[in-house]
Protein backbone atom coordinates (compact mmCIF):
# COMPACT_ATOMS: atom_id res chain seq x y z
CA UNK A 1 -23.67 -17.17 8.80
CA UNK A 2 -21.72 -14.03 8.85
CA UNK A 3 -20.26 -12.80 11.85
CA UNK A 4 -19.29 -8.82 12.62
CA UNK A 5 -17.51 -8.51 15.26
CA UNK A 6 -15.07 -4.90 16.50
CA UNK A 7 -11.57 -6.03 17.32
CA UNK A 8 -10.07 -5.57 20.87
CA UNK A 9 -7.11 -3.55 21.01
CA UNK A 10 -4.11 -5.47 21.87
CA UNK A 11 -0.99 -4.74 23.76
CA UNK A 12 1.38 -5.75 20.82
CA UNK A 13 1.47 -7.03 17.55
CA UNK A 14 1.68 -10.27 16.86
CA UNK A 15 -0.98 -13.84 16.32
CA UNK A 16 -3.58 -14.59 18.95
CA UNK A 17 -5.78 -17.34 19.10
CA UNK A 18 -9.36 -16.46 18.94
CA UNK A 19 -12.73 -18.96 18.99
CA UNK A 20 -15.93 -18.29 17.90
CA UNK A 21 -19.03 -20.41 18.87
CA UNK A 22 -22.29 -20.98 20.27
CA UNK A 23 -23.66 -19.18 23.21
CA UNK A 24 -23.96 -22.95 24.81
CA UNK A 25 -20.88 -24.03 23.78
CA UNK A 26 -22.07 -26.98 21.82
CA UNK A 27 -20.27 -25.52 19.02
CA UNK A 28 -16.88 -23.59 18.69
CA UNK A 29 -14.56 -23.16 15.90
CA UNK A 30 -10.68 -21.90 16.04
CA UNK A 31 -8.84 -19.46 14.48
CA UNK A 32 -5.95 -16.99 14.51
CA UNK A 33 -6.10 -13.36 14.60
CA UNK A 34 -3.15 -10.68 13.42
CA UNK A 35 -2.49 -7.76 14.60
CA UNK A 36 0.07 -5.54 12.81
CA UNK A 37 2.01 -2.72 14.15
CA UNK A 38 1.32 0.80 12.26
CA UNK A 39 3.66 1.62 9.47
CA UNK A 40 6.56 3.71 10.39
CA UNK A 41 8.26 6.13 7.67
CA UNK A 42 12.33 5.86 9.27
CA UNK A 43 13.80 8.12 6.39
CA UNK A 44 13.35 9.99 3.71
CA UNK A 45 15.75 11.29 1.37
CA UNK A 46 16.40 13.57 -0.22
CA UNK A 47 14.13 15.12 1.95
CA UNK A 48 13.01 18.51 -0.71
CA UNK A 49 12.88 19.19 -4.78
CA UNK A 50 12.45 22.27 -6.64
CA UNK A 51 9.84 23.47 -7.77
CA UNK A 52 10.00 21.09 -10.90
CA UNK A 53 10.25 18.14 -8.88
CA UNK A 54 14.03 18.26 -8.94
CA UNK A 55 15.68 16.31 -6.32
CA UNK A 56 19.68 15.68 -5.61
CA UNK A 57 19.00 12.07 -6.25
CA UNK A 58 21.39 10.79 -8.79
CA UNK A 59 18.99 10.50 -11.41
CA UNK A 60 17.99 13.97 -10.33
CA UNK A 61 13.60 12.60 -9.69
CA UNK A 62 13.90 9.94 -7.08
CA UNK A 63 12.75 9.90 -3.53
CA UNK A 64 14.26 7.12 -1.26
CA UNK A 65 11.35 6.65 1.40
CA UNK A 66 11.93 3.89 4.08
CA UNK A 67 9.72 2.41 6.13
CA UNK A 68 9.26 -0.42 9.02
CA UNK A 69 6.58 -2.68 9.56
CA UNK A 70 5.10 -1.79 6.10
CA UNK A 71 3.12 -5.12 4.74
CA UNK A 72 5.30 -7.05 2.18
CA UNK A 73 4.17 -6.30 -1.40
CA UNK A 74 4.93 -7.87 -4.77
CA UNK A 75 5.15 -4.82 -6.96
CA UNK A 76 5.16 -1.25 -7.13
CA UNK A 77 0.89 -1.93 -8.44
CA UNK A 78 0.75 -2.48 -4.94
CA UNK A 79 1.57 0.43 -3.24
CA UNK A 80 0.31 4.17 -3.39
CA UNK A 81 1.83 7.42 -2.72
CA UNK A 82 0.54 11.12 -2.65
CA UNK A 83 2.86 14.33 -2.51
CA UNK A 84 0.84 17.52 -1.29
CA UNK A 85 -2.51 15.07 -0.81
CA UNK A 86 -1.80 14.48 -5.08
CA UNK A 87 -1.62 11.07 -5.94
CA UNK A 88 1.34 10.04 -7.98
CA UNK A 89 -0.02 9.26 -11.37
CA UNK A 90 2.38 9.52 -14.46
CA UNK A 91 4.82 12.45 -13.50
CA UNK A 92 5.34 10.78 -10.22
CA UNK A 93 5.60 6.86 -10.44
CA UNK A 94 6.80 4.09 -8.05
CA UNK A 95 9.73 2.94 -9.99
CA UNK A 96 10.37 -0.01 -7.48
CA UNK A 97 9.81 -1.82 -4.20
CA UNK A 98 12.25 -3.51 -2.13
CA UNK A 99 11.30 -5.60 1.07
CA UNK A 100 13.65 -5.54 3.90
C-alpha cells in the first residue's frame, strides 16, 4: 500500500512524530516527519564580474556564496548553480563545498 498524503504546514522546523493507520484503529504504525527551514543565501562576494566573468577574487573567477540552513552535501556533484537562469556547466564550475 502506498499512501499520498499533502503535508501540514508547521510553525517551525524541526522532527514531529506522525502515525499512520487504520480508520478503526486496529492498526497504526509510527514515524517521524522533518521539516526543514528554506535555504537562506547570507553573503555573497564578490558581489559583480566583468563582462568576462572577472571577479576581484584572488584567483580573479571565484564567487564566495554563503548560505544557512542549506542541506549538508558530500561534494560539489551535489549541488547546482545558475548565473542569469544559465546553469554552470564547464566555464562556471563548483570548485568546492564546505559545510558549516
Amino acid at each position: 500500500v502506498t499512501v499520498v498524503v499533502a503535508a501540514p504546514a508547521a510553525s517551525k522546523p524541526g522532527l514531529v512524530p506522525c502515525q499512520l493507520g487504520t480508520a478503526d484503529g486496529s492498526w497504526v504504525a509510527s514515524f517521524r516527519f522533518d521539516y526543514v527551514a528554506p535555504p537562506i543565501i547570507s553573503s555573497v562576494f564578490p558581489p559583480r564580474a566583468s563582462m568576462q566573468g572577472v571577479t576581484s577574487a584572488p584567483d580573479g573567477r571565484s564567487v564566495l556564496v554563503s548560505i544557512r540552513n542549506f542541506p549538508l552535501v558530500s561534494s560539489a556533484a551535489d549541488v547546482e548553480v545558475s548565473f542569469g537562469g544559465s546553469a554552470c556547466g564547464a566555464m562556471c564550475r563548483i570548485t568546492g563545498v564546505e559545510s558549516s
